[in-house]
Protein backbone atom coordinates (compact mmCIF):
# COMPACT_ATOMS: atom_id res chain seq x y z
CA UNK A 1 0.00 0.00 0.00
CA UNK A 2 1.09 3.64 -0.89
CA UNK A 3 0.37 5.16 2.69
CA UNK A 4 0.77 8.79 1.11
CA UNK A 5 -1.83 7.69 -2.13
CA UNK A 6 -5.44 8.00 -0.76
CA UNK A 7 -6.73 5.50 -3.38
CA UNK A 8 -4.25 3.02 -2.40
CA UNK A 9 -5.28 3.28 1.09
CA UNK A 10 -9.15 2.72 -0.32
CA UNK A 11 -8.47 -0.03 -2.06
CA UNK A 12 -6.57 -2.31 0.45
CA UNK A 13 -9.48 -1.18 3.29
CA UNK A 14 -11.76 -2.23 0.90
CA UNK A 15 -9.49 -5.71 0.91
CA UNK A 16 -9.26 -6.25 4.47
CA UNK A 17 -12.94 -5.36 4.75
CA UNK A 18 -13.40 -8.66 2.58
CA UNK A 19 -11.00 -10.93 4.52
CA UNK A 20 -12.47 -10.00 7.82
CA UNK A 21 -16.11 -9.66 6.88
CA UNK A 22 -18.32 -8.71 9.77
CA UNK A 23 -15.57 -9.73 12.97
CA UNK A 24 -14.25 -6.02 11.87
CA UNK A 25 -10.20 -5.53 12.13
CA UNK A 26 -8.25 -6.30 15.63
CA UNK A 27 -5.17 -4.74 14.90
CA UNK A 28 -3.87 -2.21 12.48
CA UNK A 29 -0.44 -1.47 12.39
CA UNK A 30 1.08 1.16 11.15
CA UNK A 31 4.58 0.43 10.56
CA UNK A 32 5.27 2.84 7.37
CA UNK A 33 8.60 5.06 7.20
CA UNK A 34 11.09 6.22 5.51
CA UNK A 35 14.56 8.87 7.17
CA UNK A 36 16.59 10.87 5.35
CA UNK A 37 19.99 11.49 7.38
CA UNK A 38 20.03 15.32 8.14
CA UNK A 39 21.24 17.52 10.87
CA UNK A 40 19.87 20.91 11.31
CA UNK A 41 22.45 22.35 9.16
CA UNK A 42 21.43 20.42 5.93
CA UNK A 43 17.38 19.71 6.72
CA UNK A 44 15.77 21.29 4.50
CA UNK A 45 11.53 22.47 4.23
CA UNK A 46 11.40 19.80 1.49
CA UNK A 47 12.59 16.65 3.06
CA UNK A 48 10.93 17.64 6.26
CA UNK A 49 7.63 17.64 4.33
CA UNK A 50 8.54 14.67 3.13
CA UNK A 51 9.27 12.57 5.83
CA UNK A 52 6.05 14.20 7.86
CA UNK A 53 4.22 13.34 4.87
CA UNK A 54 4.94 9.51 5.42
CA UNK A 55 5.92 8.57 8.91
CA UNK A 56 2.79 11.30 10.73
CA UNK A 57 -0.21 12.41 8.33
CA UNK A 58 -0.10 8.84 6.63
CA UNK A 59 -0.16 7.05 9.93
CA UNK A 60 -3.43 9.18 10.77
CA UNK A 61 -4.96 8.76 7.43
CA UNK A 62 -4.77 5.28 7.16
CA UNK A 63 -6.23 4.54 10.92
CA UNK A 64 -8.61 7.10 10.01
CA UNK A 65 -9.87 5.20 6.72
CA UNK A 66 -9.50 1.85 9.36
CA UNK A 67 -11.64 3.07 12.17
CA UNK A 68 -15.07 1.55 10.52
CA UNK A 69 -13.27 -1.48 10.69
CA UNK A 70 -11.69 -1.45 14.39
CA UNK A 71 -15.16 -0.05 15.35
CA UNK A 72 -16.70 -3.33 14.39
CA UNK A 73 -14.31 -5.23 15.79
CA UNK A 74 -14.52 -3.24 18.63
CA UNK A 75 -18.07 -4.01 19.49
CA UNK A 76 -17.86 -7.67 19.76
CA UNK A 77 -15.19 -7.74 22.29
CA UNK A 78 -14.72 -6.28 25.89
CA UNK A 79 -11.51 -4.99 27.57
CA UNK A 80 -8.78 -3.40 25.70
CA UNK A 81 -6.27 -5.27 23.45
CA UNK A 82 -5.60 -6.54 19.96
CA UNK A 83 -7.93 -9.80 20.96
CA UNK A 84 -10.79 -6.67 20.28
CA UNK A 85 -8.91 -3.71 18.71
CA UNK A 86 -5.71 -1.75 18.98
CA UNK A 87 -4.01 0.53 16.68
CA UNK A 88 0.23 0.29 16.85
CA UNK A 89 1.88 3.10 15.71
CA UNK A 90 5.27 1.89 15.10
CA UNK A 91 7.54 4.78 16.75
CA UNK A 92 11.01 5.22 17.64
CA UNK A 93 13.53 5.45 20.78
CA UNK A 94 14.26 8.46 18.57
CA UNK A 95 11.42 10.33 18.99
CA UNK A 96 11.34 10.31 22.66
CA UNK A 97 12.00 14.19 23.62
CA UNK A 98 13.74 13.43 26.79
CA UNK A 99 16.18 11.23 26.03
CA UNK A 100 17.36 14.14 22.55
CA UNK A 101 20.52 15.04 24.72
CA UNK A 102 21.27 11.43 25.68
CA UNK A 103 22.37 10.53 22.19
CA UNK A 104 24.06 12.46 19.39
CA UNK A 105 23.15 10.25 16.67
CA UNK A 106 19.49 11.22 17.05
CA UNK A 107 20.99 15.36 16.02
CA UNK A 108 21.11 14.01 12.55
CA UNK A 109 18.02 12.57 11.74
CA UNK A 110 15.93 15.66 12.12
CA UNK A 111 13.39 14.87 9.87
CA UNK A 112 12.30 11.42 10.86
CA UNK A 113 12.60 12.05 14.86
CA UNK A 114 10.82 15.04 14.57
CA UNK A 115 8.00 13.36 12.44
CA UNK A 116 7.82 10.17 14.82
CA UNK A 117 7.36 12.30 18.03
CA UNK A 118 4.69 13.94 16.24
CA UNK A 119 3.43 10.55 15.33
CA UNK A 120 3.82 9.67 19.46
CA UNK A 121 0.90 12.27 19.86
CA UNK A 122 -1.12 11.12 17.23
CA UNK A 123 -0.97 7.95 19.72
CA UNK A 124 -1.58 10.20 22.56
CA UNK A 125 -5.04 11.65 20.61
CA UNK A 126 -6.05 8.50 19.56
CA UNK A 127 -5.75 6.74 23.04
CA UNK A 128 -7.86 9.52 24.09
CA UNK A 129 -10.36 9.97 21.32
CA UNK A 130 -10.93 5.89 20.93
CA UNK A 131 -11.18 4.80 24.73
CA UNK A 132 -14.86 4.75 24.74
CA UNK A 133 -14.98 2.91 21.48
CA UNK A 134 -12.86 0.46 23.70
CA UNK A 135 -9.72 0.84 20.74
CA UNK A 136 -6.53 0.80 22.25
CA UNK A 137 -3.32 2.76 20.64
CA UNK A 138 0.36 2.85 21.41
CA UNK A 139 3.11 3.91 20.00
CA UNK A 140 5.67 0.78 19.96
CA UNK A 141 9.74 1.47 19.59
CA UNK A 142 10.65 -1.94 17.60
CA UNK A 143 14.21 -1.59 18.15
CA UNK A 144 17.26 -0.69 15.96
CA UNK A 145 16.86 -3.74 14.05
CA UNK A 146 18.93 -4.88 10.53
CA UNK A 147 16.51 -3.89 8.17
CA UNK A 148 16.85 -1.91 4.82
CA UNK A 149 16.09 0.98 7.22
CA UNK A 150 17.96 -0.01 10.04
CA UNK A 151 21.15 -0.99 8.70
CA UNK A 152 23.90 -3.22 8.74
CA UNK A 153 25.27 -1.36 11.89
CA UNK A 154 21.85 -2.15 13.82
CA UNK A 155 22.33 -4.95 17.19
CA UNK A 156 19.41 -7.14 16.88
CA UNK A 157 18.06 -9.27 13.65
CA UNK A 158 14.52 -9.49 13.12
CA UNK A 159 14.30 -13.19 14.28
CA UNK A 160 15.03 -11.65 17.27
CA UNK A 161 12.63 -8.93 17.60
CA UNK A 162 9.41 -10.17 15.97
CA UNK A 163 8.50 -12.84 18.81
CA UNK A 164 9.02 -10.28 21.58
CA UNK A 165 6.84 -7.61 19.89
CA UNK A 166 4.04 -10.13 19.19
CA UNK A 167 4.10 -11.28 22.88
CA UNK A 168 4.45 -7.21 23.76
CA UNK A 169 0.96 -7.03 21.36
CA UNK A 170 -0.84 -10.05 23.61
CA UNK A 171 -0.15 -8.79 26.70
CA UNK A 172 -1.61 -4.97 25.98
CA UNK A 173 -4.66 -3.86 28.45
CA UNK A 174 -5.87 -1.43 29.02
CA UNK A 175 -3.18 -0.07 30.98
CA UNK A 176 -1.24 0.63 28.12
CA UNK A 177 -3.48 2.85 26.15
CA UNK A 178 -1.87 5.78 25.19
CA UNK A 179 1.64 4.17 25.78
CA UNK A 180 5.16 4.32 24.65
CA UNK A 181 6.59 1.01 24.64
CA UNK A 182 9.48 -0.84 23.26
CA UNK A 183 9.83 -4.41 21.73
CA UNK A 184 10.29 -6.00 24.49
CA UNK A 185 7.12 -4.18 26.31
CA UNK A 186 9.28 -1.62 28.69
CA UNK A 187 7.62 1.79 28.96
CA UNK A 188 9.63 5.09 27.62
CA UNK A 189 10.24 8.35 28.63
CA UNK A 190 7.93 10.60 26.33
């Protein structure tokens, strides 16, 4: 899907809507991004559009053209969790404002930390807006893992990661809505 195309984002919700029929959608996850490296001395108005573009307004849009579906679901479950409906906004340790002076490597990725904090309070409204519809939303910090994105420089393998974040995604309540968590479900500073 083409998470910046609004008929792309149609057309698979109009897919899933087939799969899952009347038991509505569980889970969405939103796990689209892209980063540019740039410091505030070569960010430019462009790429920062950019990068919002993808990794915040997307993220919205597509749990926005989702919520019919996590509504139904939503209504034939109790308590809060995927096993009813949760939207995971897939963040990063990057985007956590209090920990920008812990690390110098997060100075030159301007674009994509500033878009995934703004993502974190999408997650924030969400949690907020969607509690009565019993939806829960976090944002989730999957690790610096060896993907195209993360790199060859990145500590943990996807093997790795994938069963802890699953078992992170079964154990969410309701305590957890509105959340920052990482992959192995520890809570982060915001």
């Amino acid at each position: 899907m083409d998470v910046v195309c609004e008929n792309s984002i149609k057309k698979v919700v109009k897919e899933v809507e087939e799969i899952v029929g009347d038991k509505g959608l569980n889970c969405l996850i939103n796990n689209a991004g892209i980063n540019v490296l740039a410091s505030l001395e070569e960010v430019t108005a462009e790429t920062m559009l950019t990068i919002y573009e993808t990794n915040t307004v997307a993220q919205l849009m597509v749990t926005k053209a989702f919520l019919p579906l996590l509504r139904k679901a939503a209504q034939l479950g109790t308590g809060m969790g995927c096993h009813r409906a949760a939207i995971i906004n897939m963040s990063s340790l990057a985007a956590s404002m209090q920990l920008v002076q812990a690390n110098e490597m997060f100075l030159k990725v301007y674009p994509y930390r500033i878009a995934k904090t703004a993502l974190n309070m999408i997650t924030r409204c969400l949690a907020a807006d969607l509690k009565s519809d019993g939806i829960l939303c976090i944002s989730l910090h999957p690790g610096w893992v060896q993907t195209d994105m993360g790199g060859n420089m990145a500590p943990l393998q996807v093997q790795e990661t994938i069963p802890s974040i699953l078992s992170v995604l079964d154990r969410l309540g309701e305590k957890d809505n509105g959340s920052f968590l990482d992959w192995q479900g520890e809570t982060l500073p915001w």
